[in-house]
C-alpha atoms as a PDB file:
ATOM      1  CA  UNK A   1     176.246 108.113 112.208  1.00  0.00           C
ATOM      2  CA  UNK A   2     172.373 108.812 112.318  1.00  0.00           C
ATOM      3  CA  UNK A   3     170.981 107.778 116.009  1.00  0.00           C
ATOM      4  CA  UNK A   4     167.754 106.410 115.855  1.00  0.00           C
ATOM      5  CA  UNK A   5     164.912 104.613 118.035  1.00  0.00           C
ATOM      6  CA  UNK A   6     161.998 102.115 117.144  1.00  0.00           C
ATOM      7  CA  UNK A   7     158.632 103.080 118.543  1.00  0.00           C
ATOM      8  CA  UNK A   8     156.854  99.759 117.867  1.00  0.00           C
ATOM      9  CA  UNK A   9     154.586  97.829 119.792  1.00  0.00           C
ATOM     10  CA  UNK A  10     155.172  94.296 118.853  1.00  0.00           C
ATOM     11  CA  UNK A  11     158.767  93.375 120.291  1.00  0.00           C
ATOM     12  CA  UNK A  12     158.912  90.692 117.090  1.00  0.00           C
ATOM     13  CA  UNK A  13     158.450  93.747 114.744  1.00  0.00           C
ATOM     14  CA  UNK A  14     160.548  95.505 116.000  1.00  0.00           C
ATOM     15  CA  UNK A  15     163.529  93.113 116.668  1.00  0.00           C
ATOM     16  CA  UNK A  16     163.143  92.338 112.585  1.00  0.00           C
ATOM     17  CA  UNK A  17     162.879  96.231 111.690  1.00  0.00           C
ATOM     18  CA  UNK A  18     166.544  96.715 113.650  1.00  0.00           C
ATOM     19  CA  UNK A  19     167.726  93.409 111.680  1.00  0.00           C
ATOM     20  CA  UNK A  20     167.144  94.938 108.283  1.00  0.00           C
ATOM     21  CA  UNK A  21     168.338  98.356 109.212  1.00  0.00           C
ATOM     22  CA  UNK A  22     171.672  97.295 110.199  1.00  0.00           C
ATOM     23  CA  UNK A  23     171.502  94.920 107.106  1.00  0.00           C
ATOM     24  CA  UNK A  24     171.133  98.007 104.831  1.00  0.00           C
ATOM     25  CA  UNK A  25     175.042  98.679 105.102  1.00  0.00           C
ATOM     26  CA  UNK A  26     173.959 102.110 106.392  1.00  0.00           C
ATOM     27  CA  UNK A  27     175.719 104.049 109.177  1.00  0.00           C
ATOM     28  CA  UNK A  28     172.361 103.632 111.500  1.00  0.00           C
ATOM     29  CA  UNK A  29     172.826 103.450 115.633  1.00  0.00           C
ATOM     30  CA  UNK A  30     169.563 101.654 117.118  1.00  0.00           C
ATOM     31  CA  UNK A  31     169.820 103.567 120.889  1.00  0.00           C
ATOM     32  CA  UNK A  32     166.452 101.932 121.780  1.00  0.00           C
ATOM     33  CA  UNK A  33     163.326 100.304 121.047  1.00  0.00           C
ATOM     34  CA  UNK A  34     159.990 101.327 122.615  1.00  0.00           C
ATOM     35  CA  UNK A  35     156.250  99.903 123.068  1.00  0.00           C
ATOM     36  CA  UNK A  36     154.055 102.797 123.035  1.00  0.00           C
ATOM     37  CA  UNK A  37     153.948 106.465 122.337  1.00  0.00           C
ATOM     38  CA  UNK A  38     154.592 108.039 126.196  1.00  0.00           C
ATOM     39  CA  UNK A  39     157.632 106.150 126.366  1.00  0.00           C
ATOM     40  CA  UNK A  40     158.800 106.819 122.422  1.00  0.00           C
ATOM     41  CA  UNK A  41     158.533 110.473 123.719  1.00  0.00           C
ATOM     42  CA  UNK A  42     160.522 109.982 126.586  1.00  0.00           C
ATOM     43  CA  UNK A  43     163.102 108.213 124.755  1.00  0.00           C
ATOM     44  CA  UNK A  44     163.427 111.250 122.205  1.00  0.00           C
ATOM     45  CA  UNK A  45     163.687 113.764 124.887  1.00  0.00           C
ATOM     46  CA  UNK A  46     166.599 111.439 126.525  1.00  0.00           C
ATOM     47  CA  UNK A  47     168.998 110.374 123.367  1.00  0.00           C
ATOM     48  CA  UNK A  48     167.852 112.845 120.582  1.00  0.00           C
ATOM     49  CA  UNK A  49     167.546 110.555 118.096  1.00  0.00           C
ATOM     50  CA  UNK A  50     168.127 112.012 114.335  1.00  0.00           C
ATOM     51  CA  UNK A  51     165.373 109.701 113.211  1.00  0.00           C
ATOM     52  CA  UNK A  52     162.561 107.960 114.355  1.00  0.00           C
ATOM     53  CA  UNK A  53     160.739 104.847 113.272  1.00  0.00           C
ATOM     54  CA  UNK A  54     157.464 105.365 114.396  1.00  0.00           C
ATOM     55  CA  UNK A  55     154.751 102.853 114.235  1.00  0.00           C
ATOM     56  CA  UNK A  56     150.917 103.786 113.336  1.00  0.00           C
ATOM     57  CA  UNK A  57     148.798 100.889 115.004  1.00  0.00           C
ATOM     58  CA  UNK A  58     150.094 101.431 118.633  1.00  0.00           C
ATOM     59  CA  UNK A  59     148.189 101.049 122.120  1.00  0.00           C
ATOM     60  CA  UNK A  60     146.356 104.264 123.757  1.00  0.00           C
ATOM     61  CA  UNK A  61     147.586 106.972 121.064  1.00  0.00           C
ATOM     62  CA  UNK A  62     148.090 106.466 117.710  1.00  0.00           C
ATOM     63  CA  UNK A  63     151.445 107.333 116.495  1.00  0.00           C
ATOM     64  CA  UNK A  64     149.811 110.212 114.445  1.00  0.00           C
ATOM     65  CA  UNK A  65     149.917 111.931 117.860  1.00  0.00           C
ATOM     66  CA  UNK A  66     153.702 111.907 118.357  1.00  0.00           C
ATOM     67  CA  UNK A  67     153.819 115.856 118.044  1.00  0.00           C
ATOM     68  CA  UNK A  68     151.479 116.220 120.581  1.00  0.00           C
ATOM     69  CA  UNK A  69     154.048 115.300 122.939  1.00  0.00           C
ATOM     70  CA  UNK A  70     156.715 118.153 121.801  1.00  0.00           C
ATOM     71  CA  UNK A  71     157.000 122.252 121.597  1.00  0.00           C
ATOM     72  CA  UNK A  72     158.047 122.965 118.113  1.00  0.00           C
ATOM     73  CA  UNK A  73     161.667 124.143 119.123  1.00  0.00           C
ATOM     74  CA  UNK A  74     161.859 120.381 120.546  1.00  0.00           C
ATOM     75  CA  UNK A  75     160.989 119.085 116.914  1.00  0.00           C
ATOM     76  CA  UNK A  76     164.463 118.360 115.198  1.00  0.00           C
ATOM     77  CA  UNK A  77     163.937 114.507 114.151  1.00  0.00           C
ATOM     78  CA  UNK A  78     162.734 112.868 110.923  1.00  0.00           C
ATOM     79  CA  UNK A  79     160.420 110.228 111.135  1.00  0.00           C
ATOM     80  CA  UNK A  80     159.622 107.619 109.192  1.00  0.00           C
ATOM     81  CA  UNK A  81     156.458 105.856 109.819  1.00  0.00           C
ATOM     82  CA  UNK A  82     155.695 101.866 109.217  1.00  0.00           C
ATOM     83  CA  UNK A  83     152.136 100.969 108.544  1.00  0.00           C
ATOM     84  CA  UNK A  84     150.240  97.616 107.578  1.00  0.00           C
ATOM     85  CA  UNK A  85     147.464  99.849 105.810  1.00  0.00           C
ATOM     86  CA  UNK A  86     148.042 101.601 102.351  1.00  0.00           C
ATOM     87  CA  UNK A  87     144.774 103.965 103.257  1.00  0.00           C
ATOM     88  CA  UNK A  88     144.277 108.115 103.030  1.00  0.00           C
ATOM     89  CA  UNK A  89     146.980 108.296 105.995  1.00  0.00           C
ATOM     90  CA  UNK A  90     149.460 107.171 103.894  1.00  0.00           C
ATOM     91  CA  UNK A  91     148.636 109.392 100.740  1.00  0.00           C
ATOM     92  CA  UNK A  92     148.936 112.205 103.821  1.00  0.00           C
ATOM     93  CA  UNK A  93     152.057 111.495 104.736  1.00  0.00           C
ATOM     94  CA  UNK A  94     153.453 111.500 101.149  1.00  0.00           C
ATOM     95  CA  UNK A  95     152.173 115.104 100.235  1.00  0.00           C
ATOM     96  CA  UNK A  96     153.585 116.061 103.597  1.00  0.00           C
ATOM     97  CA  UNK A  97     157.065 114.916 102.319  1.00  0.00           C
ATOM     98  CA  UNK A  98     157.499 112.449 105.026  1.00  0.00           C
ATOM     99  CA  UNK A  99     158.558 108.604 104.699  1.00  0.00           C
ATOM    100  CA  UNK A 100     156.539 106.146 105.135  1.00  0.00           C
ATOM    101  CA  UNK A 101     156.944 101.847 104.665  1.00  0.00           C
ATOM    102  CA  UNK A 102     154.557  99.141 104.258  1.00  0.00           C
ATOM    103  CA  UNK A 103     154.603  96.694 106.381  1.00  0.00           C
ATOM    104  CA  UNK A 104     155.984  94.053 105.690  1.00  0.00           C
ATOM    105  CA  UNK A 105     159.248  96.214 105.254  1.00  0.00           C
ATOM    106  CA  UNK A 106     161.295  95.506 101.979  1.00  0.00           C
ATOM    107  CA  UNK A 107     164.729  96.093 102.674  1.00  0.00           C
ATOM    108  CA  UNK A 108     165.536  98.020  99.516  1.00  0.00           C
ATOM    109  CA  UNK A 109     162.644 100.663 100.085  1.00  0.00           C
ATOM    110  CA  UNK A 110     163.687 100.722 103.904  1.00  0.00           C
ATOM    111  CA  UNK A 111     167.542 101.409 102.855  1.00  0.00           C
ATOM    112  CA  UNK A 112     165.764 104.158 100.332  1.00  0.00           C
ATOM    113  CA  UNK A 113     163.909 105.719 103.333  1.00  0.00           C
ATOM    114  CA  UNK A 114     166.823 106.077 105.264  1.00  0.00           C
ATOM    115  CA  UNK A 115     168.860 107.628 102.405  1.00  0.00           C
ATOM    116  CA  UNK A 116     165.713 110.305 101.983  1.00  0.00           C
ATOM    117  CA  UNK A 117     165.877 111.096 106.055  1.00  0.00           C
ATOM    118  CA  UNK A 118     169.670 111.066 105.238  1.00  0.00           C
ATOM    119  CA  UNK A 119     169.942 113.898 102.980  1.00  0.00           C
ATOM    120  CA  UNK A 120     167.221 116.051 104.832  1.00  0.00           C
ATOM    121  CA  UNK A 121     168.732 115.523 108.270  1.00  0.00           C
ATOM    122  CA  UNK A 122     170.911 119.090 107.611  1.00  0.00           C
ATOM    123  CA  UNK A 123     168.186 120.499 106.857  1.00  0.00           C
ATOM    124  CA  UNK A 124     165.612 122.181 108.901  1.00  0.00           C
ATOM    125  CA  UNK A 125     162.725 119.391 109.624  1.00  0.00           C
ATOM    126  CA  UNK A 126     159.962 121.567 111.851  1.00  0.00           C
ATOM    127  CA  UNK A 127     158.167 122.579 108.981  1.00  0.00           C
ATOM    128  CA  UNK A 128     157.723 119.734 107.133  1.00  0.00           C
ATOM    129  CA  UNK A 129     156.739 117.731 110.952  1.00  0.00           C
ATOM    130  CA  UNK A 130     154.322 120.700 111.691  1.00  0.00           C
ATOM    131  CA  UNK A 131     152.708 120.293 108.171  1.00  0.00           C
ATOM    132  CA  UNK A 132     152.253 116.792 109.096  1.00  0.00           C
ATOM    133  CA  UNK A 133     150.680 117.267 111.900  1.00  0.00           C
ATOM    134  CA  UNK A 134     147.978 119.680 110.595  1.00  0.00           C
ATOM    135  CA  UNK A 135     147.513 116.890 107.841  1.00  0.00           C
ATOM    136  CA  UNK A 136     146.772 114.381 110.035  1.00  0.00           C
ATOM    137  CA  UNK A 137     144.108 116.140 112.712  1.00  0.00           C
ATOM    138  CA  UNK A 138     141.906 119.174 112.440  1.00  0.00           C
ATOM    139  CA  UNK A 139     143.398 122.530 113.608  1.00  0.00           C
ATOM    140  CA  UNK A 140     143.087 123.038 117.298  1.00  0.00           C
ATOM    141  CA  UNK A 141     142.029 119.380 117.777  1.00  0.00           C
ATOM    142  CA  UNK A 142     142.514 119.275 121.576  1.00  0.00           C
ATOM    143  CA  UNK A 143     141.511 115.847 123.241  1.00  0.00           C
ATOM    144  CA  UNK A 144     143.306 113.019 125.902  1.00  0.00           C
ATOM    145  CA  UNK A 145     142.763 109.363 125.412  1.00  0.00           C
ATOM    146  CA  UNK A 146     142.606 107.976 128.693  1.00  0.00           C
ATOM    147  CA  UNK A 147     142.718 104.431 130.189  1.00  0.00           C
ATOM    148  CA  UNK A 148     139.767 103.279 132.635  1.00  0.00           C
ATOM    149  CA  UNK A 149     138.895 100.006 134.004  1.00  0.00           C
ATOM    150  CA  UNK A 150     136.472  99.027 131.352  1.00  0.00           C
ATOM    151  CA  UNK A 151     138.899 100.647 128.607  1.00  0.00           C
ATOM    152  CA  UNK A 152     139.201 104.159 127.322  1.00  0.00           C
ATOM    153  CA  UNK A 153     137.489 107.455 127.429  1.00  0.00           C
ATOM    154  CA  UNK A 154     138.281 110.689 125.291  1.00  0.00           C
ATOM    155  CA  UNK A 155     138.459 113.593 126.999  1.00  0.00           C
ATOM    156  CA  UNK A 156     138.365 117.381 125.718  1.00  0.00           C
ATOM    157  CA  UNK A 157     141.585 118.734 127.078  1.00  0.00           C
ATOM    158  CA  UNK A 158     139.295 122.139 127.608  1.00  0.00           C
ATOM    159  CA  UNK A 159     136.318 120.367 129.685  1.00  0.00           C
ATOM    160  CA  UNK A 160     138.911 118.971 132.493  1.00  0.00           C
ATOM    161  CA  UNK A 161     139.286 121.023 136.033  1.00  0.00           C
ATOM    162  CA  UNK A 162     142.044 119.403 137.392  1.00  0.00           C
ATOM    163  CA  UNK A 163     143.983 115.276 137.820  1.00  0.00           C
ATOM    164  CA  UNK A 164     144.084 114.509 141.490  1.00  0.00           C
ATOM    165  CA  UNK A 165     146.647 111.809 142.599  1.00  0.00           C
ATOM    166  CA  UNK A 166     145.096 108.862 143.935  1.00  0.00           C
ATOM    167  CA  UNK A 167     148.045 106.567 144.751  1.00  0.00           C
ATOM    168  CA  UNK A 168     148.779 104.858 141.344  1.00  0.00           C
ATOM    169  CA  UNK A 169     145.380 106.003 140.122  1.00  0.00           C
ATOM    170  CA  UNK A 170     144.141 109.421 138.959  1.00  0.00           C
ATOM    171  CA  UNK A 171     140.891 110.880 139.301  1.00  0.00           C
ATOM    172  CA  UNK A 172     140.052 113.252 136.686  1.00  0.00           C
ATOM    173  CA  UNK A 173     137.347 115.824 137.434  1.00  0.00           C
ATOM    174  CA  UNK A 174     135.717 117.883 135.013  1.00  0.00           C
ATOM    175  CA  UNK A 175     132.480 120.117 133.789  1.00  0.00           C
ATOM    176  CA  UNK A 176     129.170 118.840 133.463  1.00  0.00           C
ATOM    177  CA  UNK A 177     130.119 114.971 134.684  1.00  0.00           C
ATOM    178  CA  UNK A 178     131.010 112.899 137.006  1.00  0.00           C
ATOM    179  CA  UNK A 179     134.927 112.469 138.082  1.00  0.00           C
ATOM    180  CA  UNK A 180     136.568 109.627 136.114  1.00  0.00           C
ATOM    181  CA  UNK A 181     139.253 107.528 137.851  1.00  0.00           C
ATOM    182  CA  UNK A 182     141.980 106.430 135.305  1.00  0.00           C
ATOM    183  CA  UNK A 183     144.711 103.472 135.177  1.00  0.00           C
ATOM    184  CA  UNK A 184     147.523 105.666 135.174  1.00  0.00           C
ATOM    185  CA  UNK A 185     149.076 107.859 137.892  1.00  0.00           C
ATOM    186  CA  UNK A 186     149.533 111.395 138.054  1.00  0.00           C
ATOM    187  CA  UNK A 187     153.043 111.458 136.864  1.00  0.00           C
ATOM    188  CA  UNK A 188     152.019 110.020 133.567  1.00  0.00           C
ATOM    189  CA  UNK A 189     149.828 112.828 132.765  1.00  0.00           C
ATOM    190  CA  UNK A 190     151.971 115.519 133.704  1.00  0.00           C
ATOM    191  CA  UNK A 191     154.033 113.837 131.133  1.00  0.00           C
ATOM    192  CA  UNK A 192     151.403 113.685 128.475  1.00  0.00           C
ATOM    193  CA  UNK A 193     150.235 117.503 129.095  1.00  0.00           C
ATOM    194  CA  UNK A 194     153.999 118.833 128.927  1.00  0.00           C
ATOM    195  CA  UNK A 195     154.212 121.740 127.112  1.00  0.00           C
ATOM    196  CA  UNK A 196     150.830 122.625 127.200  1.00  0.00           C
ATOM    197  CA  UNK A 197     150.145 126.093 127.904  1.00  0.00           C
ATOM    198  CA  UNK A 198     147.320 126.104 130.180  1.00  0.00           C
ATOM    199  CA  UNK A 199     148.321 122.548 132.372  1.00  0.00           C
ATOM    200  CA  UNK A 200     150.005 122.765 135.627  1.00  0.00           C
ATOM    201  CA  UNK A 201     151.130 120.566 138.350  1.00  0.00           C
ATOM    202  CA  UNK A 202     150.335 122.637 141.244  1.00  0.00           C
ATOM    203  CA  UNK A 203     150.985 120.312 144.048  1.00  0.00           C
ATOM    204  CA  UNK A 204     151.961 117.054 144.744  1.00  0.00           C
ATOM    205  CA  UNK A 205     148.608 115.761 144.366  1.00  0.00           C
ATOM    206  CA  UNK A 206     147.089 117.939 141.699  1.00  0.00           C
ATOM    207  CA  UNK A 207     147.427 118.745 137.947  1.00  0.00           C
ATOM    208  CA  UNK A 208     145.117 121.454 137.240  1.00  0.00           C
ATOM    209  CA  UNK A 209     143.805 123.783 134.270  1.00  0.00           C
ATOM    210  CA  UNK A 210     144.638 126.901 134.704  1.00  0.00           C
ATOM    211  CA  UNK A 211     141.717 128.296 131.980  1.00  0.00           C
ATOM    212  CA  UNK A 212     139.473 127.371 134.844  1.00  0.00           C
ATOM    213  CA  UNK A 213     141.187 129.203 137.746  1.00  0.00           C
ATOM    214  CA  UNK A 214     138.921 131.954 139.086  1.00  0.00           C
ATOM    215  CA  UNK A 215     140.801 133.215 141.733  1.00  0.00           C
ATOM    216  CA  UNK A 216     144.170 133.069 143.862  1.00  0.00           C
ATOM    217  CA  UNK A 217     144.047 133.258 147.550  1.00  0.00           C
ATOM    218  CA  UNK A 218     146.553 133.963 150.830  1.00  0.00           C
ATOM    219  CA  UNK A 219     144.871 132.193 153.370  1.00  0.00           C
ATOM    220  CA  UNK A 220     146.538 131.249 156.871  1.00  0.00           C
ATOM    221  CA  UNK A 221     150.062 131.211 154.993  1.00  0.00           C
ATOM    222  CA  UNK A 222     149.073 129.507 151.952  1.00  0.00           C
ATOM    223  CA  UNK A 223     148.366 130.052 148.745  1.00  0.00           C
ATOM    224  CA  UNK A 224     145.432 128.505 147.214  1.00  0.00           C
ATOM    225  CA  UNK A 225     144.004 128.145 143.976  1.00  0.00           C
ATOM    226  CA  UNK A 226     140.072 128.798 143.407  1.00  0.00           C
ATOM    227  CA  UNK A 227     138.516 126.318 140.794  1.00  0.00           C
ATOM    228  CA  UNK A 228     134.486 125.993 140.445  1.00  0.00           C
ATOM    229  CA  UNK A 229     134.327 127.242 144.465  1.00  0.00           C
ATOM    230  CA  UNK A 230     136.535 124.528 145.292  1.00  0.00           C
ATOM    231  CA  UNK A 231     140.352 125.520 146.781  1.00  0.00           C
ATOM    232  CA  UNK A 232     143.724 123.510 145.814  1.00  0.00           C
ATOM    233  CA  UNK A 233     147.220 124.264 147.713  1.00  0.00           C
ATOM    234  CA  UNK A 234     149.990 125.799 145.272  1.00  0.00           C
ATOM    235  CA  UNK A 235     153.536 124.683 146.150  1.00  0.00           C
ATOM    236  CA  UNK A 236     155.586 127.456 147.139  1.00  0.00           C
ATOM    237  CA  UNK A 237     158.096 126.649 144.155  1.00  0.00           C
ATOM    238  CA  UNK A 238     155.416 126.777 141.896  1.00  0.00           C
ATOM    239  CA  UNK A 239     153.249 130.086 142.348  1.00  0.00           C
ATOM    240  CA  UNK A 240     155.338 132.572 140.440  1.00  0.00           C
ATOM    241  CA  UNK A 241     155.102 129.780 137.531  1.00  0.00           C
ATOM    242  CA  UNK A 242     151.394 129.486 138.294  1.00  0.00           C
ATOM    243  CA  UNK A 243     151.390 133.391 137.829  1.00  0.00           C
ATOM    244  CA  UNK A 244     153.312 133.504 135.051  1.00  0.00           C
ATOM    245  CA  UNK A 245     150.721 131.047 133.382  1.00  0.00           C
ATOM    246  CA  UNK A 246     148.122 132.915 133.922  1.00  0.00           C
ATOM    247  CA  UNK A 247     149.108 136.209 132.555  1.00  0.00           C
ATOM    248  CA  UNK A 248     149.778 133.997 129.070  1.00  0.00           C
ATOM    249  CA  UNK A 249     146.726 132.306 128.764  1.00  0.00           C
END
């Protein structure tokens, strides 16, 4: 049986997609459908799906940026992406030997699709996903799309200091600008920035860059991290991680 999950943001689109798959006569286990890209990741790292039907057009992050979400040794799914648009992105994904359907789906090519992420699921599917993702983004690219009150603003991962919790808001501090405050709490970007070698949830109420850490300090029993002159409490638990960290980067 191959487990799989739908990462597709319109729930009609998704209700028809696990219609035809189960129509194809194919040994395919639906474990759960998903709306956006955060929780498509969180739903791979809880049922290990064998393949994943993955959406372009979705809310926030495109789901070209699935990878971003994973180390490589967590990459061990096939994917097969659905798009409306028959553009560069999908002559990309071909050369990088990965399926692909047009929407709208045609059952035969979908039960074809499966057969191809079928036959490859024995074999060993982090190169081919790590070749996609240098296809699809320039090397190093390194930026956060993050949700504001009057919509989005990308960030350069490198340019941010450090996410301070602000109740079920975040405010997001970083060089030459003003603080932003974004729609989402903390949590969600320690989620987005796992696995990212220089971001690390210090403290309760801080997420911070380590690349910009200038200093570490004992003071009155604490242990404090220096950023741009300013100091941030380390959680006991977390300063020999903190350390470790910073010897890496």
């Amino acid at each position: 049986m191959i487990k799989a999950i739908i990462i597709e943001d319109e729930a009609p689109a998704a209700n028809l997609l696990e219609s035809l798959v189960a129509h194809t006569g194919k040994d395919v286990m639906i474990l759960e459908k998903c709306q956006d890209l955060p929780d498509g990741a969180r739903s791979i790292r809880t049922h290990k799906p064998d393949l994943v039907f993955l959406d372009i057009e979705l809310p926030i992050y495109s789901g070209t940026d699935l990878l971003q979400f994973f180390n490589p040794d967590e990459i061990n799914f096939q994917i097969i992406f659905t798009t409306a648009y028959h553009d560069y992105a999908v002559r990309a994904f071909e050369m990088s030997a990965v399926d692909y359907l047009l929407k709208p789906i045609h059952p035969e090519k979908l039960q074809l699709a499966i057969e191809k992420a079928e036959k490859r699921l024995s074999r060993q599917t982090h190169r081919q996903l790590t070749v996609l993702e240098s296809s699809m983004k320039p090397e190093g690219r390194t930026k956060i799309v993050v949700p504001v009150a009057t919509g989005y603003e990308v960030l350069n991962l490198g340019d941010i200091l450090f996410f301070q919790a602000e109740g079920s808001y975040t405010e997001i501090h970083y060089t030459q600008a003003k603080p932003i405050m974004a729609s989402k709490n903390l949590k969600h970007f320690e989620f987005i920035l796992e696995g990212h070698p220089a971001f690390i949830r210090i403290h309760r109420s801080y997420l911070v860059n380590a690349r910009h850490i200038q200093r570490i300090l004992r003071k009155d029993g604490a242990v404090m991290a220096v950023i741009h002159k300013q100091e941030f409490p380390v959680s006991d638990e977390k300063v020999n991680t903190l350390i470790e960290v910073l010897k890496s980067l």
